[in-house]
Protein backbone atom coordinates (compact mmCIF):
# COMPACT_ATOMS: atom_id res chain seq x y z
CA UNK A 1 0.00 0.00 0.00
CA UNK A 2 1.77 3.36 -0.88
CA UNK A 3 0.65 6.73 1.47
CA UNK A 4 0.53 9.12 0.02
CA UNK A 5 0.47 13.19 2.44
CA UNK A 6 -1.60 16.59 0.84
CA UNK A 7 0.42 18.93 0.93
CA UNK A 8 -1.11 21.84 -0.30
CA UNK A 9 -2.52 25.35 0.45
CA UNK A 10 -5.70 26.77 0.89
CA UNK A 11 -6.34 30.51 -0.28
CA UNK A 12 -9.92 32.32 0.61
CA UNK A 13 -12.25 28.97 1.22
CA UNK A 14 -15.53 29.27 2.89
CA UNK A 15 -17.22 26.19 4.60
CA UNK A 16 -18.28 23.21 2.00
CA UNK A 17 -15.11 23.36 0.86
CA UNK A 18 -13.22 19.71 0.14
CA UNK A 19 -9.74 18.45 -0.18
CA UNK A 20 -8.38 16.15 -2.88
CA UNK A 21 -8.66 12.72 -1.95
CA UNK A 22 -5.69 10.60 -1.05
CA UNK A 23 -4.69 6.99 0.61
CA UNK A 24 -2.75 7.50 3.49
CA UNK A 25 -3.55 4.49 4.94
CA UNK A 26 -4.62 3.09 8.62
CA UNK A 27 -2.91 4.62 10.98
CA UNK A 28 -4.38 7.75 12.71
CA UNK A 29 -5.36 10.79 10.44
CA UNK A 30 -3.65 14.07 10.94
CA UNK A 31 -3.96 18.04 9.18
CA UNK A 32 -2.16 20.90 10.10
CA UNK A 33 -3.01 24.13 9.34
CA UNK A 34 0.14 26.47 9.04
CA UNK A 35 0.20 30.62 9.08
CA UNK A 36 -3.70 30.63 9.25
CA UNK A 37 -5.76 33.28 8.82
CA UNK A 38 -9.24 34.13 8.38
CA UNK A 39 -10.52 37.08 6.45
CA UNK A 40 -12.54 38.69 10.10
CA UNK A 41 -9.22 38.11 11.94
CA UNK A 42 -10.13 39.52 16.10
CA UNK A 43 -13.47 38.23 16.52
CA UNK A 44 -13.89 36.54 19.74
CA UNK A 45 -15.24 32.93 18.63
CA UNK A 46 -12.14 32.30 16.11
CA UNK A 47 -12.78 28.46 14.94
CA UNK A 48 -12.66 26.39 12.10
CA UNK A 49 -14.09 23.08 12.02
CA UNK A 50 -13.14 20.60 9.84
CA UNK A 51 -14.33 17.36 9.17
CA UNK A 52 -12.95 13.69 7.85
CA UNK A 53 -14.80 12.03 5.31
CA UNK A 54 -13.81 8.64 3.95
CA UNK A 55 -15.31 8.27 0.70
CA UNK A 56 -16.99 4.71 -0.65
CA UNK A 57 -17.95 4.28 -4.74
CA UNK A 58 -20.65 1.38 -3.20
CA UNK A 59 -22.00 2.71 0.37
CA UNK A 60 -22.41 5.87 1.76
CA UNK A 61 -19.93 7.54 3.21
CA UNK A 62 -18.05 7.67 6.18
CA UNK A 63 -18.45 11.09 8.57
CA UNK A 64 -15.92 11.07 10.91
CA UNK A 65 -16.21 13.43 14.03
CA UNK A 66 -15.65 17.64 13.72
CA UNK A 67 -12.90 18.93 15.22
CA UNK A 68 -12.57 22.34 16.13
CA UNK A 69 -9.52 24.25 14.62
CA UNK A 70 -8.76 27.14 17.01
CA UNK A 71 -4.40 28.05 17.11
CA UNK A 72 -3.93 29.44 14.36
CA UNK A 73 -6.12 32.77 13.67
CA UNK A 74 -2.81 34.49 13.83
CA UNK A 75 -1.01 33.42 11.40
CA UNK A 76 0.12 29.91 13.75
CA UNK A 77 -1.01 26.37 13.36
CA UNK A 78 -3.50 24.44 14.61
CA UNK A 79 -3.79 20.45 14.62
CA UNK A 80 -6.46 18.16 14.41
CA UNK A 81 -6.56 14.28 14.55
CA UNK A 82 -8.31 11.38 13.94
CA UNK A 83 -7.62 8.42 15.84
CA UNK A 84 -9.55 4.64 14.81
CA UNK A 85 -10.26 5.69 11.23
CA UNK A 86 -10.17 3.17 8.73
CA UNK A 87 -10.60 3.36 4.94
CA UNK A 88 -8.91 4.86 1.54
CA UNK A 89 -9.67 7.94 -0.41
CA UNK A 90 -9.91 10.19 3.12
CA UNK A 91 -10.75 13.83 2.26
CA UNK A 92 -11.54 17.14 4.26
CA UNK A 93 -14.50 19.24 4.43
CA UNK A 94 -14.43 22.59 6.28
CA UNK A 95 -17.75 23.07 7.96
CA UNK A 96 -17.93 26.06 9.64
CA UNK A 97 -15.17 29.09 9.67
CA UNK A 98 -15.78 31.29 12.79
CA UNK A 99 -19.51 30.57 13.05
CA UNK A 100 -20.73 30.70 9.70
CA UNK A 101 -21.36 27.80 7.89
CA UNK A 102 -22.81 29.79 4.68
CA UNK A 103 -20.85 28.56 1.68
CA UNK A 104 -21.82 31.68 -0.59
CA UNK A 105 -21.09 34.43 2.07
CA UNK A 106 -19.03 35.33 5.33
CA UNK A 107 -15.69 34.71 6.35
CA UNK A 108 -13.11 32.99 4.20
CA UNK A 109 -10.17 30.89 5.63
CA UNK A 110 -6.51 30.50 3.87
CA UNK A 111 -3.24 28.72 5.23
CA UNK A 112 -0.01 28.73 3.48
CA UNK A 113 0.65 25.04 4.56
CA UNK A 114 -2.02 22.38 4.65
CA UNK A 115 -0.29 18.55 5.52
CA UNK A 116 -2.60 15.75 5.83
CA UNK A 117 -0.91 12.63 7.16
């Protein structure tokens, strides 16, 4: 089985956004978010949450729990992970960036470093 890490960036994204997909096998699932920022930077309820999603071609797929993002509103990192998981093709979806879970309006979240291991 190969693993294969995102490493990537994320640049103005609003909740409902995904990751790419990848195989990164069985072991526990881990992001970091590095120099993050959101686009309301100050507010007192800073968050992101993010959730794991395994996806299946034959069953529906599998929600893993939210976790909260909450380090790295100025400009630091914050960590999140998954312990138990099992599966392939393991994506992210943000759900919520300080509050607002509106996909066509409100705050807007970049990081210049995303790793998913």
């Amino acid at each position: 089985m190969s693993i294969q890490a995102i490493d990537s960036y994320l640049s103005g994204v609003r909740p409902g956004f995904q990751s790419s997909k990848t195989d990164i096998g069985s072991a526990p699932t881990i992001i970091d978010f590095y120099n993050c920022k959101t686009s309301d930077h100050g507010l007192v309820d800073e968050s992101t949450k993010v959730q794991l999603i395994n996806y299946n071609y034959t069953t529906p797929n599998e929600y893993w729990e939210e976790k909260t993002f909450t380090a790295c509103f100025d400009g630091g990192q914050s960590h999140g992970e998954w312990a138990g998981r099992k599966g392939d093709d393991l994506f992210f979806q943000i759900k919520a960036v300080n509050g607002t879970t509106s996909s066509g309006s409100g705050p807007t979240l970049s990081a210049t470093r995303v790793h998913m291991w």
